[in-house]
N, C-alpha and C. Protein backbone atom coordinates (compact mmCIF):
# COMPACT_ATOMS: atom_id res chain seq x y z
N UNK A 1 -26.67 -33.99 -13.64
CA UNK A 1 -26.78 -32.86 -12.72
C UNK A 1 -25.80 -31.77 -13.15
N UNK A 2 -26.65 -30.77 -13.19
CA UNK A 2 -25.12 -29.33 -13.65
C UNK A 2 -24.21 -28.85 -12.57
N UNK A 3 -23.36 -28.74 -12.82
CA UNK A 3 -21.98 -28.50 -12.23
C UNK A 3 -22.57 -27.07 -10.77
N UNK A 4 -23.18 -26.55 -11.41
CA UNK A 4 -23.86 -25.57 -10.04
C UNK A 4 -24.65 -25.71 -9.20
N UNK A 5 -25.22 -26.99 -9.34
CA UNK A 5 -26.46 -27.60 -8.41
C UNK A 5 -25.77 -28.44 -7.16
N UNK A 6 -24.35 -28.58 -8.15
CA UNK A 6 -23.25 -29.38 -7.10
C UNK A 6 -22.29 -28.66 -6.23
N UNK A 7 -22.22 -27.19 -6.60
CA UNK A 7 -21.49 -26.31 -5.76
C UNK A 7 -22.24 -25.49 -4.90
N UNK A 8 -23.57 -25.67 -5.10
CA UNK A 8 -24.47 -24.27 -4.38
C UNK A 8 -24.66 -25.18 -3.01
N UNK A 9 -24.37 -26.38 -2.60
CA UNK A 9 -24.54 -26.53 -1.17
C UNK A 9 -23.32 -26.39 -0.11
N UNK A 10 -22.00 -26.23 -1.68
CA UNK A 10 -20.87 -25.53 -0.54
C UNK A 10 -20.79 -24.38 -0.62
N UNK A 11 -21.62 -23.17 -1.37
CA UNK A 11 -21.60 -21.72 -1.29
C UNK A 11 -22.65 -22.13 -0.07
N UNK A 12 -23.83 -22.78 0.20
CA UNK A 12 -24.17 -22.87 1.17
C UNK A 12 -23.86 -22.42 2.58
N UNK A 13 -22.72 -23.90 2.94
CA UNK A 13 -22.21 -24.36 3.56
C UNK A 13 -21.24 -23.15 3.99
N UNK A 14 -20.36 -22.44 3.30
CA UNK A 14 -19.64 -21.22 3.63
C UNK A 14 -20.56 -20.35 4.39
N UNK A 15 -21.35 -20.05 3.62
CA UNK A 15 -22.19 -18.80 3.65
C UNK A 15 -22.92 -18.97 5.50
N UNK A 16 -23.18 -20.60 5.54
CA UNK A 16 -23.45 -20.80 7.41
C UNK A 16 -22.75 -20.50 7.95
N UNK A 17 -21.20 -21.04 7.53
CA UNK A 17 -20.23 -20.98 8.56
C UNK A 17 -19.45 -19.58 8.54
N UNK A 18 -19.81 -18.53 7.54
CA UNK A 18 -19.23 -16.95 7.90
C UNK A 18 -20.55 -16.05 8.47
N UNK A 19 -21.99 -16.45 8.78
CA UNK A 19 -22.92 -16.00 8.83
C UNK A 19 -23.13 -15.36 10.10
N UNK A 20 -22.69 -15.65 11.06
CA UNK A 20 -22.67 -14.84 12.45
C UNK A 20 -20.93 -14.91 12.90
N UNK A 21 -19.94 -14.99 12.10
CA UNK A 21 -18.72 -14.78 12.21
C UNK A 21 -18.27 -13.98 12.97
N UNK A 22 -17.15 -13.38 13.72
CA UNK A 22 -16.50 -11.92 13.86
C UNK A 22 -15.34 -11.57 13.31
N UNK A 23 -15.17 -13.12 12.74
CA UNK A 23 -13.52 -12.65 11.99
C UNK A 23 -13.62 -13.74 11.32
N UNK A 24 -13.10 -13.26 9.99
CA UNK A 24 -11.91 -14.37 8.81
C UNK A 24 -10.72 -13.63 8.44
N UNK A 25 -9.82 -15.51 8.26
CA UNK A 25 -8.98 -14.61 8.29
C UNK A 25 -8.37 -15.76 7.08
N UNK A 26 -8.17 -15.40 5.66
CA UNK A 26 -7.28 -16.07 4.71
C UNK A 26 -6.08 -16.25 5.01
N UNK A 27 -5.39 -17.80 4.65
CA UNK A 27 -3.98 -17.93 4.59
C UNK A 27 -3.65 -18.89 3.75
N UNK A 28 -2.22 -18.81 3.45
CA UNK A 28 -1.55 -20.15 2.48
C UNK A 28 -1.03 -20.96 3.05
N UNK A 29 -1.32 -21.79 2.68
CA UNK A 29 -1.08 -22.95 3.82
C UNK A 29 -0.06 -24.08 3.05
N UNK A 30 0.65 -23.37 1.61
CA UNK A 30 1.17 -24.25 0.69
C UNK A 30 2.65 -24.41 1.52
N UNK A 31 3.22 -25.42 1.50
CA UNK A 31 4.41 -25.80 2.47
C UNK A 31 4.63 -26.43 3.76
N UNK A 32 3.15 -26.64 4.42
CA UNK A 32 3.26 -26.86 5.14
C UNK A 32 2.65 -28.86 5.74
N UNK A 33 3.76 -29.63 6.22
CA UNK A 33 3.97 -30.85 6.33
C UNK A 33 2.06 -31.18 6.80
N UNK A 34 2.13 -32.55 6.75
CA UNK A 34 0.88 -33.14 6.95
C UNK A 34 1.09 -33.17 8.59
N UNK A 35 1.87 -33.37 9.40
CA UNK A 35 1.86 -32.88 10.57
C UNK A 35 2.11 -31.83 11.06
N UNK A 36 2.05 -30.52 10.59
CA UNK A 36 2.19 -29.10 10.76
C UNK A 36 0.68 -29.19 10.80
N UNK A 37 -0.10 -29.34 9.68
CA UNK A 37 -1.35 -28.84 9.07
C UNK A 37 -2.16 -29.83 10.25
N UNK A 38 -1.78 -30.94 10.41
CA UNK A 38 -2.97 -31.64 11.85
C UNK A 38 -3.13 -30.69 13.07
N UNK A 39 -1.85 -30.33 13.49
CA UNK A 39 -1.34 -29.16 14.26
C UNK A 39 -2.41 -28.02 14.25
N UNK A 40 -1.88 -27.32 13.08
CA UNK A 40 -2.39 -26.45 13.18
C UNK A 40 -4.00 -26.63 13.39
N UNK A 41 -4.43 -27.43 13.29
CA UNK A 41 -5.94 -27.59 12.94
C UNK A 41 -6.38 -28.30 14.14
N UNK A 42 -5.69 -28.40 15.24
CA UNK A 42 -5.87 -29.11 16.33
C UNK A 42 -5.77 -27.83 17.30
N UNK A 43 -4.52 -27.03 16.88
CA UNK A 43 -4.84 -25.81 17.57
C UNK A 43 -6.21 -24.65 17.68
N UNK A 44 -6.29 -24.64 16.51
CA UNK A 44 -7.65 -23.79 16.26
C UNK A 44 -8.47 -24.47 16.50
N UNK A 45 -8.88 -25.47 16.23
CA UNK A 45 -9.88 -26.04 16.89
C UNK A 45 -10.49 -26.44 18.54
N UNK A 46 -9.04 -25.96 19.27
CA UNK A 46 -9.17 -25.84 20.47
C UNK A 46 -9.52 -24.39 20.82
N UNK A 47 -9.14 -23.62 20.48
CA UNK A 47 -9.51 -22.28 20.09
C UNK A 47 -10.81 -22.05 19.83
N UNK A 48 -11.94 -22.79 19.54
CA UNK A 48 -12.95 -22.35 18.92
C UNK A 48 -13.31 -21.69 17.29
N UNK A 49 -12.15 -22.58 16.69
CA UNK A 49 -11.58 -21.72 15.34
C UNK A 49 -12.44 -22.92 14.28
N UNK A 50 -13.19 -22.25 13.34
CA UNK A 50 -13.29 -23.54 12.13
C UNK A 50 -12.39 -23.38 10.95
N UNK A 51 -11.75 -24.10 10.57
CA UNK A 51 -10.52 -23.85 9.65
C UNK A 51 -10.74 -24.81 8.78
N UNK A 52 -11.03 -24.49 7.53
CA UNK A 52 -11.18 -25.38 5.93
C UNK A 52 -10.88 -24.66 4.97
N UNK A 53 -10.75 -25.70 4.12
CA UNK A 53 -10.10 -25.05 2.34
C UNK A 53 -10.85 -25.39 1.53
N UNK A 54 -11.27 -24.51 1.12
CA UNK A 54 -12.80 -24.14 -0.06
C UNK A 54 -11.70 -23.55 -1.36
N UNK A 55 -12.51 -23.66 -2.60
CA UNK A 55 -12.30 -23.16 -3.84
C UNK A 55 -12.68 -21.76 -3.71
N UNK A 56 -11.66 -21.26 -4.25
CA UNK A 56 -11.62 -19.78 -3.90
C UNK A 56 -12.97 -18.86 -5.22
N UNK A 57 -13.33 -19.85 -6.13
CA UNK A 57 -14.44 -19.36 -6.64
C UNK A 57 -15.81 -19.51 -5.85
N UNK A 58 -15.90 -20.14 -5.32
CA UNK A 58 -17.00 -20.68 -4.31
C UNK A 58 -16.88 -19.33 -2.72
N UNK A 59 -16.05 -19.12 -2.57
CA UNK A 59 -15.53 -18.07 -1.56
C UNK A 59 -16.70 -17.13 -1.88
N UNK A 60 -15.76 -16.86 -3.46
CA UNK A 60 -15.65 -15.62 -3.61
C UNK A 60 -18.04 -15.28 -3.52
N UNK A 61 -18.32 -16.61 -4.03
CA UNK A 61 -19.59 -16.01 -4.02
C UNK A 61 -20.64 -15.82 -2.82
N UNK A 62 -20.16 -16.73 -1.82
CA UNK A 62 -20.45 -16.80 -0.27
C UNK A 62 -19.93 -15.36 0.24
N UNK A 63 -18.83 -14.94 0.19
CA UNK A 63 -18.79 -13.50 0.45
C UNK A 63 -19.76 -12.14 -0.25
N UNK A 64 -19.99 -13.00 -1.44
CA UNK A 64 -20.55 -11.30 -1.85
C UNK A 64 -21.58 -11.13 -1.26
N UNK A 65 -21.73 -9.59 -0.78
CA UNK A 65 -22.67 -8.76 -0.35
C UNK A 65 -22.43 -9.07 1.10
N UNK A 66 -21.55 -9.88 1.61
CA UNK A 66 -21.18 -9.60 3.23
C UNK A 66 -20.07 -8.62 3.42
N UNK A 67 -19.55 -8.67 5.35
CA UNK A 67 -18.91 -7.79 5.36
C UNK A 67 -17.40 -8.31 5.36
N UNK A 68 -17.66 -9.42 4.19
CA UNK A 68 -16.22 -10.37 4.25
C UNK A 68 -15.97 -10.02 2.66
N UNK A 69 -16.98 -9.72 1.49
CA UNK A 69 -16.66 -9.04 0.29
C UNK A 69 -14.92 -8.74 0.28
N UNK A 70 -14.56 -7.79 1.00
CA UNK A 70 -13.28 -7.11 0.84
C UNK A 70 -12.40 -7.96 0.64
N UNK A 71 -12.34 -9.25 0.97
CA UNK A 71 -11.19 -10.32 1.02
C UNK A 71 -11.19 -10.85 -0.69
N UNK A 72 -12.23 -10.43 -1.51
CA UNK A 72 -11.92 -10.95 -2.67
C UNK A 72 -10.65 -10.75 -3.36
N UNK A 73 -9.70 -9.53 -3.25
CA UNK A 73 -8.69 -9.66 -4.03
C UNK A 73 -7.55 -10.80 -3.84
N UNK A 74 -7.43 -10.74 -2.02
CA UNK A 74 -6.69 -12.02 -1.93
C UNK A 74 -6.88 -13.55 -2.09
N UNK A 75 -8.21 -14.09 -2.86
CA UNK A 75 -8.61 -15.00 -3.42
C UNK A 75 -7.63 -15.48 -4.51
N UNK A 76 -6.38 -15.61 -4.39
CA UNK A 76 -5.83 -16.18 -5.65
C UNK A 76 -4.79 -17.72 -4.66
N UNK A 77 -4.80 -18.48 -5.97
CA UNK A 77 -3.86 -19.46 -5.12
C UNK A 77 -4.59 -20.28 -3.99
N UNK A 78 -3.64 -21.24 -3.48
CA UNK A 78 -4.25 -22.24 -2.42
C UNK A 78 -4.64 -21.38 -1.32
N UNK A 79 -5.63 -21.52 -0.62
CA UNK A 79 -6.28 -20.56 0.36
C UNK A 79 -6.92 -21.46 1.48
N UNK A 80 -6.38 -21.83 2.89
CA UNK A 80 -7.71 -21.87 3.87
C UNK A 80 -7.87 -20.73 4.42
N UNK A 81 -9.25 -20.68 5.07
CA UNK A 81 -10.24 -19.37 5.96
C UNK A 81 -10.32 -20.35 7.14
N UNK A 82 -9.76 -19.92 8.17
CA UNK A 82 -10.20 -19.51 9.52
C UNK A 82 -11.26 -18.77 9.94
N UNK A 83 -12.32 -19.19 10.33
CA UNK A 83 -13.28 -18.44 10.96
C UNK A 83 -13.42 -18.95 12.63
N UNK A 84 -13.96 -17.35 13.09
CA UNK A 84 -14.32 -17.69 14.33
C UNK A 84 -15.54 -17.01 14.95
N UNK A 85 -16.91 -17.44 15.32
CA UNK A 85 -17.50 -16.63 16.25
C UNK A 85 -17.97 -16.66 17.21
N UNK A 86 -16.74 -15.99 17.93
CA UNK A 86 -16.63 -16.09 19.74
C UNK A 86 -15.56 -15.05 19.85
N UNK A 87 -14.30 -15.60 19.34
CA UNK A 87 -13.27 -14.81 19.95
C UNK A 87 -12.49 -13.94 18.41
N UNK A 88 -12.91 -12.74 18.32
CA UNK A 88 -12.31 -12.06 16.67
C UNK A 88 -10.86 -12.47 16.67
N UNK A 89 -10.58 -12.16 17.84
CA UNK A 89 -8.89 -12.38 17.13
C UNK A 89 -8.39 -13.86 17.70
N UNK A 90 -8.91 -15.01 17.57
CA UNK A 90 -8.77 -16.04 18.21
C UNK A 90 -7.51 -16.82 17.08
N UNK A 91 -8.43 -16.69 15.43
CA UNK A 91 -7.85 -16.80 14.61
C UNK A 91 -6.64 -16.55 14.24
N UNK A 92 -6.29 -14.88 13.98
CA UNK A 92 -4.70 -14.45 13.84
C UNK A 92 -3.63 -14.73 14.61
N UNK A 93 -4.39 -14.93 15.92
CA UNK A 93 -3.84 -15.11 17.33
C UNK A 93 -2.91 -16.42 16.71
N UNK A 94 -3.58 -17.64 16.84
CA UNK A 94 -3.53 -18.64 17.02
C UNK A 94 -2.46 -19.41 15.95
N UNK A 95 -2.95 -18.59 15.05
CA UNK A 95 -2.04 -18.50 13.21
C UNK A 95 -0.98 -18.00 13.52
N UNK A 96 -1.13 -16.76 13.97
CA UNK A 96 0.67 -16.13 14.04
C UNK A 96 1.83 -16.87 14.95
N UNK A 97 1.02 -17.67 15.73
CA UNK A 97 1.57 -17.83 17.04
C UNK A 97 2.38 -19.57 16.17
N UNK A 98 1.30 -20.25 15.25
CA UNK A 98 1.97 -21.06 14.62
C UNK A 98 2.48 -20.71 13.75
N UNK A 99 2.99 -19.80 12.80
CA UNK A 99 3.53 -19.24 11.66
C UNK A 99 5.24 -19.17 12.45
N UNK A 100 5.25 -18.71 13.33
CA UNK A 100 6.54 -18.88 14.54
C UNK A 100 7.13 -19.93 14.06
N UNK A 101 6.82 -21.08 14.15
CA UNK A 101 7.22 -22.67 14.03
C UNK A 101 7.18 -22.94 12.72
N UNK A 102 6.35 -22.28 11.88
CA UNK A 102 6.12 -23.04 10.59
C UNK A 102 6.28 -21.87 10.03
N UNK A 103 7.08 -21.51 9.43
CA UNK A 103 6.63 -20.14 8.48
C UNK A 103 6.41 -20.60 7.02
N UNK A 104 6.10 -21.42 6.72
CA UNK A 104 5.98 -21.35 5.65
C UNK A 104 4.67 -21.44 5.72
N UNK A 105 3.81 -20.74 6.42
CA UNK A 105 2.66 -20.55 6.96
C UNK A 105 2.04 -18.73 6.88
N UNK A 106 1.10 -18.50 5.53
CA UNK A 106 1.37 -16.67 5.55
C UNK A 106 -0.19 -16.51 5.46
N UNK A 107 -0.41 -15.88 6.27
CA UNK A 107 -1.48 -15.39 6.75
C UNK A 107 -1.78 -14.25 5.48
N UNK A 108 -2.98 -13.92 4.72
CA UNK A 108 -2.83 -12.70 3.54
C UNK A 108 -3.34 -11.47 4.41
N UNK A 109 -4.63 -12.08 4.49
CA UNK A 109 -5.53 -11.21 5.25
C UNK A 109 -6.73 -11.47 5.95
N UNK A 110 -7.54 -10.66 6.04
CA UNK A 110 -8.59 -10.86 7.19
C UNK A 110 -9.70 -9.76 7.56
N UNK A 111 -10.67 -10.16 8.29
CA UNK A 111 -11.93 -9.37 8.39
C UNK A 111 -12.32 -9.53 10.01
N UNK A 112 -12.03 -8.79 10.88
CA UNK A 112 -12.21 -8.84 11.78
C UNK A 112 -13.35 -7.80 12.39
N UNK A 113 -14.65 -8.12 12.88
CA UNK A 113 -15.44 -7.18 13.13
C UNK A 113 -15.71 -6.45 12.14
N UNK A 114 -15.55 -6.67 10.82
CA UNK A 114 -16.12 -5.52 9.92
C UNK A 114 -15.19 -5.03 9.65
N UNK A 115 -13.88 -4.90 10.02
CA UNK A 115 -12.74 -4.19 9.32
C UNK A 115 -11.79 -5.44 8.77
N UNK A 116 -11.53 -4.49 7.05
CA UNK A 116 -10.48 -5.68 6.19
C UNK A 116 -9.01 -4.97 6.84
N UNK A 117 -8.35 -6.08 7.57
CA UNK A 117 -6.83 -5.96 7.67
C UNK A 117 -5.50 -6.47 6.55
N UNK A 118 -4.73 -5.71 6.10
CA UNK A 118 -3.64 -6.64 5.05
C UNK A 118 -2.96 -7.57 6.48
N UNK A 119 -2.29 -8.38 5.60
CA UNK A 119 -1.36 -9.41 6.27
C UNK A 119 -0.59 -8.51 7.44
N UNK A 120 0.60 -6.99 7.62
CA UNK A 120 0.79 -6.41 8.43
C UNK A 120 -0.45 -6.18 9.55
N UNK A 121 -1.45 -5.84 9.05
CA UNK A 121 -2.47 -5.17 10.29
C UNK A 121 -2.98 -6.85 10.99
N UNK A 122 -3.02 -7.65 10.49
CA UNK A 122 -3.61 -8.87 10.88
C UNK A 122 -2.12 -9.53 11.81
N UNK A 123 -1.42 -8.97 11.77
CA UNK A 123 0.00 -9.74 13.05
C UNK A 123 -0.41 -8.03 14.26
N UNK A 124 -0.86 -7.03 13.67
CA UNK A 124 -1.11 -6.61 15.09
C UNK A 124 -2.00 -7.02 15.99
N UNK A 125 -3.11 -7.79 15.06
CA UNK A 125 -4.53 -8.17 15.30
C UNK A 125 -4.51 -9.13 16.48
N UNK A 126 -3.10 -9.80 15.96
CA UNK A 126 -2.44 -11.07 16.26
C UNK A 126 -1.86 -10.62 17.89
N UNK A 127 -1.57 -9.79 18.05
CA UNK A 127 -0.72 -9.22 19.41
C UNK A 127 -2.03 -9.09 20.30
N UNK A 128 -3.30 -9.12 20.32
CA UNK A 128 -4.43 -8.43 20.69
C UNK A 128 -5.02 -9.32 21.94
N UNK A 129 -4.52 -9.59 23.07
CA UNK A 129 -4.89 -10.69 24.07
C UNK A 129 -6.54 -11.05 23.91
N UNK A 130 -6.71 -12.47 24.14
CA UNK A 130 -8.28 -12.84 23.87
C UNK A 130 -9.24 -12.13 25.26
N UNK A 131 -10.82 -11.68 25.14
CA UNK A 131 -11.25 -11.12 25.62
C UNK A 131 -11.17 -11.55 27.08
N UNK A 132 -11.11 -12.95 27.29
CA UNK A 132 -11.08 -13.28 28.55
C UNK A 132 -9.70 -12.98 29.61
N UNK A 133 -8.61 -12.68 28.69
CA UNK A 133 -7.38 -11.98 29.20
C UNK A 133 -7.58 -10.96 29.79
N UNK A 134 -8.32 -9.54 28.75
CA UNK A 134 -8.58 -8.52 28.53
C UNK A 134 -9.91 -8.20 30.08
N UNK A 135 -10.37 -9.37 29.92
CA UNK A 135 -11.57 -9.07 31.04
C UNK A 135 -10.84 -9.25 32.29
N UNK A 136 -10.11 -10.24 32.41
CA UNK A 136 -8.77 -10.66 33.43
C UNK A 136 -8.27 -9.45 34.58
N UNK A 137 -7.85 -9.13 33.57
CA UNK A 137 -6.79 -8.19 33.46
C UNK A 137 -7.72 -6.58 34.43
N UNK A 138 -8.75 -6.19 33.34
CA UNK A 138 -10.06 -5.08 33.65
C UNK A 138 -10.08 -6.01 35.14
N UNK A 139 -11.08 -6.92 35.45
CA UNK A 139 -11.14 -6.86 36.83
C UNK A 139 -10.04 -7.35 37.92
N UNK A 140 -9.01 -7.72 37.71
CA UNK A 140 -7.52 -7.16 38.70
C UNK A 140 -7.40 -5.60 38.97
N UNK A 141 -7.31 -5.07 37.64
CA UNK A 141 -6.98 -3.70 37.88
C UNK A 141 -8.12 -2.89 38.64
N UNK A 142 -9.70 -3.20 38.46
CA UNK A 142 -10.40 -3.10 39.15
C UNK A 142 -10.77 -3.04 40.93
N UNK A 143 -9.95 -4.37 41.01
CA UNK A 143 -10.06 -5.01 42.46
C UNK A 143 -9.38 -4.50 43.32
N UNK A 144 -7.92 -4.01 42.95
CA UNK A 144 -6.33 -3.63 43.07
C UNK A 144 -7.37 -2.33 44.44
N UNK A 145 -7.70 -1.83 43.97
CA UNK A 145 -7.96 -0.30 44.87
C UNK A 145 -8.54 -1.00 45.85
N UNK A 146 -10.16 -1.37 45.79
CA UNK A 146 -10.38 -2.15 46.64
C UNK A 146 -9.88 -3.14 47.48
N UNK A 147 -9.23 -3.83 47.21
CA UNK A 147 -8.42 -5.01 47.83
C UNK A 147 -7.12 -4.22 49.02
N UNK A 148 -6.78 -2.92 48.74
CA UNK A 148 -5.40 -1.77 49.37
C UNK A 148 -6.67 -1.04 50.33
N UNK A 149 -7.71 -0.98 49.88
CA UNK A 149 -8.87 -0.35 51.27
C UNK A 149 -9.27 -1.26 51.52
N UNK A 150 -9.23 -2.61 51.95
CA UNK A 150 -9.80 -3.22 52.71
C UNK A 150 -8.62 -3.46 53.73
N UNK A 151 -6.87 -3.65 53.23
CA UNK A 151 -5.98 -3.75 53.98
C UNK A 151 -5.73 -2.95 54.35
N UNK A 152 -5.85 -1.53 54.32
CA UNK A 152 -6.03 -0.57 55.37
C UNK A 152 -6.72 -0.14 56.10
N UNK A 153 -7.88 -0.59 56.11
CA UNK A 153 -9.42 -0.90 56.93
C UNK A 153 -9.01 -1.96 57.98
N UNK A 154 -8.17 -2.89 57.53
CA UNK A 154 -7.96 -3.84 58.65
C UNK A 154 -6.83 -3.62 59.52
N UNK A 155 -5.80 -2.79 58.45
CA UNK A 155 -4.92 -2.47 59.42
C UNK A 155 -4.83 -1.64 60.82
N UNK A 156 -6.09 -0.48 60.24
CA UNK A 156 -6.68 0.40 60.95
C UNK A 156 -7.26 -0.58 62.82
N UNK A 157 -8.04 -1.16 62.31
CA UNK A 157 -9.14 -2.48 63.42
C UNK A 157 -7.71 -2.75 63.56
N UNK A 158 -6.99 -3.69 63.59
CA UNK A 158 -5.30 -4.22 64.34
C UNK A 158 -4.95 -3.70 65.16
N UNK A 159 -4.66 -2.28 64.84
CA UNK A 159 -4.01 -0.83 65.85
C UNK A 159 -4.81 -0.69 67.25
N UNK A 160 -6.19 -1.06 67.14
CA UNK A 160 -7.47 -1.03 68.22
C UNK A 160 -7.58 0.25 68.33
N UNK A 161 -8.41 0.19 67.01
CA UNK A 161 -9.26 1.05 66.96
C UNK A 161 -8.54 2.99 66.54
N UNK A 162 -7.13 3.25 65.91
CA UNK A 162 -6.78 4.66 65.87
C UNK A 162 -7.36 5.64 65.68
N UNK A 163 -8.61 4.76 64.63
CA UNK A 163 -9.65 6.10 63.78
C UNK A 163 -10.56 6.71 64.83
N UNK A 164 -11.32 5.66 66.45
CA UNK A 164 -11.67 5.96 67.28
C UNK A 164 -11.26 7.18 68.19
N UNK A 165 -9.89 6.57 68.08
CA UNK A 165 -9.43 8.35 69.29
C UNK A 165 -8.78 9.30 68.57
N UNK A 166 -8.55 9.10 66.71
CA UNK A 166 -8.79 10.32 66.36
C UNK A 166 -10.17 11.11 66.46
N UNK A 167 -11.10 10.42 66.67
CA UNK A 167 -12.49 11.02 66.27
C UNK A 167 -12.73 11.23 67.60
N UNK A 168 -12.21 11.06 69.01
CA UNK A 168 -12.13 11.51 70.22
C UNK A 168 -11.22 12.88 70.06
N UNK A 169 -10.26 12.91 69.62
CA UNK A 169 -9.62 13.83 69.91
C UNK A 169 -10.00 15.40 69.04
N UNK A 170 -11.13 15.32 68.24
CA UNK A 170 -11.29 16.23 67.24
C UNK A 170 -12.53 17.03 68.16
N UNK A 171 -12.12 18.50 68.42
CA UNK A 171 -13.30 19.17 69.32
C UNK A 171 -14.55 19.12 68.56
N UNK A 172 -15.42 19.16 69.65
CA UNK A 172 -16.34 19.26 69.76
C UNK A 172 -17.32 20.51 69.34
N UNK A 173 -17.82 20.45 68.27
CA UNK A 173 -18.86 21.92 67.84
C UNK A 173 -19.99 22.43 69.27
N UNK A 174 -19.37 23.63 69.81
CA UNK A 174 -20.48 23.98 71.20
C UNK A 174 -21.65 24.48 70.10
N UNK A 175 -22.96 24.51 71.04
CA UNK A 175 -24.48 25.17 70.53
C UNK A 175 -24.22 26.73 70.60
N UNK A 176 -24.62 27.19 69.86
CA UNK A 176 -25.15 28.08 70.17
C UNK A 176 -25.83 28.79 71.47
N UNK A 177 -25.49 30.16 72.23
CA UNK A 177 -25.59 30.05 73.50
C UNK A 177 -27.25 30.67 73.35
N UNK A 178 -28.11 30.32 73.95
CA UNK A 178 -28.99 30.65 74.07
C UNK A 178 -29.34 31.68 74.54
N UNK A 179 -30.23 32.88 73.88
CA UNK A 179 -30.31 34.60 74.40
C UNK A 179 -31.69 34.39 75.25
């Protein structure tokens, strides 16, 4: 069997698992203990993260002509890809947050939504709360107004009734006198 008949089901195999992606994100993962690396891979995987180490020639051909292409230059050296599709920044998130503990843990770069980040833009990527935070957050701030008019709606009803005998006390429009 030729040597390419034996790699084309892991260009495959990539090519599924970056195929409805929203983010990759390359890193080196050289230094880091066999219980760092369970870790880490226990984390992302709780995350919704798939995290494996492919031959970076095999990468490189599963990327071409996607919108993950751009990551070819950082193809050199030991490399896993983080992918995720659910949460784009679930990945950097999750990486940076272990790179803290482990630094010998370096994130190169990454493809998030269609944009290539270097290693700097991918730790802002990293600061970026997951959508369900973000949605969190949108409907609190949402509610906040509503929730201050309903307690002054009730405070109003408590008093018995103030808005009533303001609306007593406001004259009355006379008719027009009839000629």
């Amino acid at each position: 069997m030729a040597k390419v008949e034996l790699k084309q089901p892991i260009v495959q195999e990539i090519s599924e698992t970056i195929k409805d992606a929203q983010s990759l994100v390359v890193v080196d993962y050289r230094g880091l203990t066999v219980a760092e690396d369970t870790q880490l891979r226990k984390n992302l995987r709780e995350a919704g993260v798939t995290y494996k180490v492919y031959k970076n020639t095999l990468v490189n051909r599963a990327i071409e002509g996607t919108e993950f292409e751009s990551l070819k230059d950082v193809l050199e050296g030991p490399n896993a890809f983080a992918v995720s599709t659910e949460d784009a920044t679930a990945p950097a998130r999750v990486l940076a947050e272990f790179a803290k503990k482990a630094p010998s843990l370096e994130i190169k770069a990454g493809v998030v939504e269609g944009t290539y980040y270097d290693a700097e833009g991918m730790k802002q990527i990293a600061s970026v709360p997951s959508r369900e935070v973000l949605l969190s957050k949108l409907l609190g701030s949402l509610q906040s107004p509503i929730t201050n008019l309903a307690r002054v709606l009730n405070q109003i009803a408590e008093k018995g009734g103030a808005a009533d005998a303001a609306a007593d006390a406001a004259p009355a429009e006379e008719a027009p006198a009839a000629e």
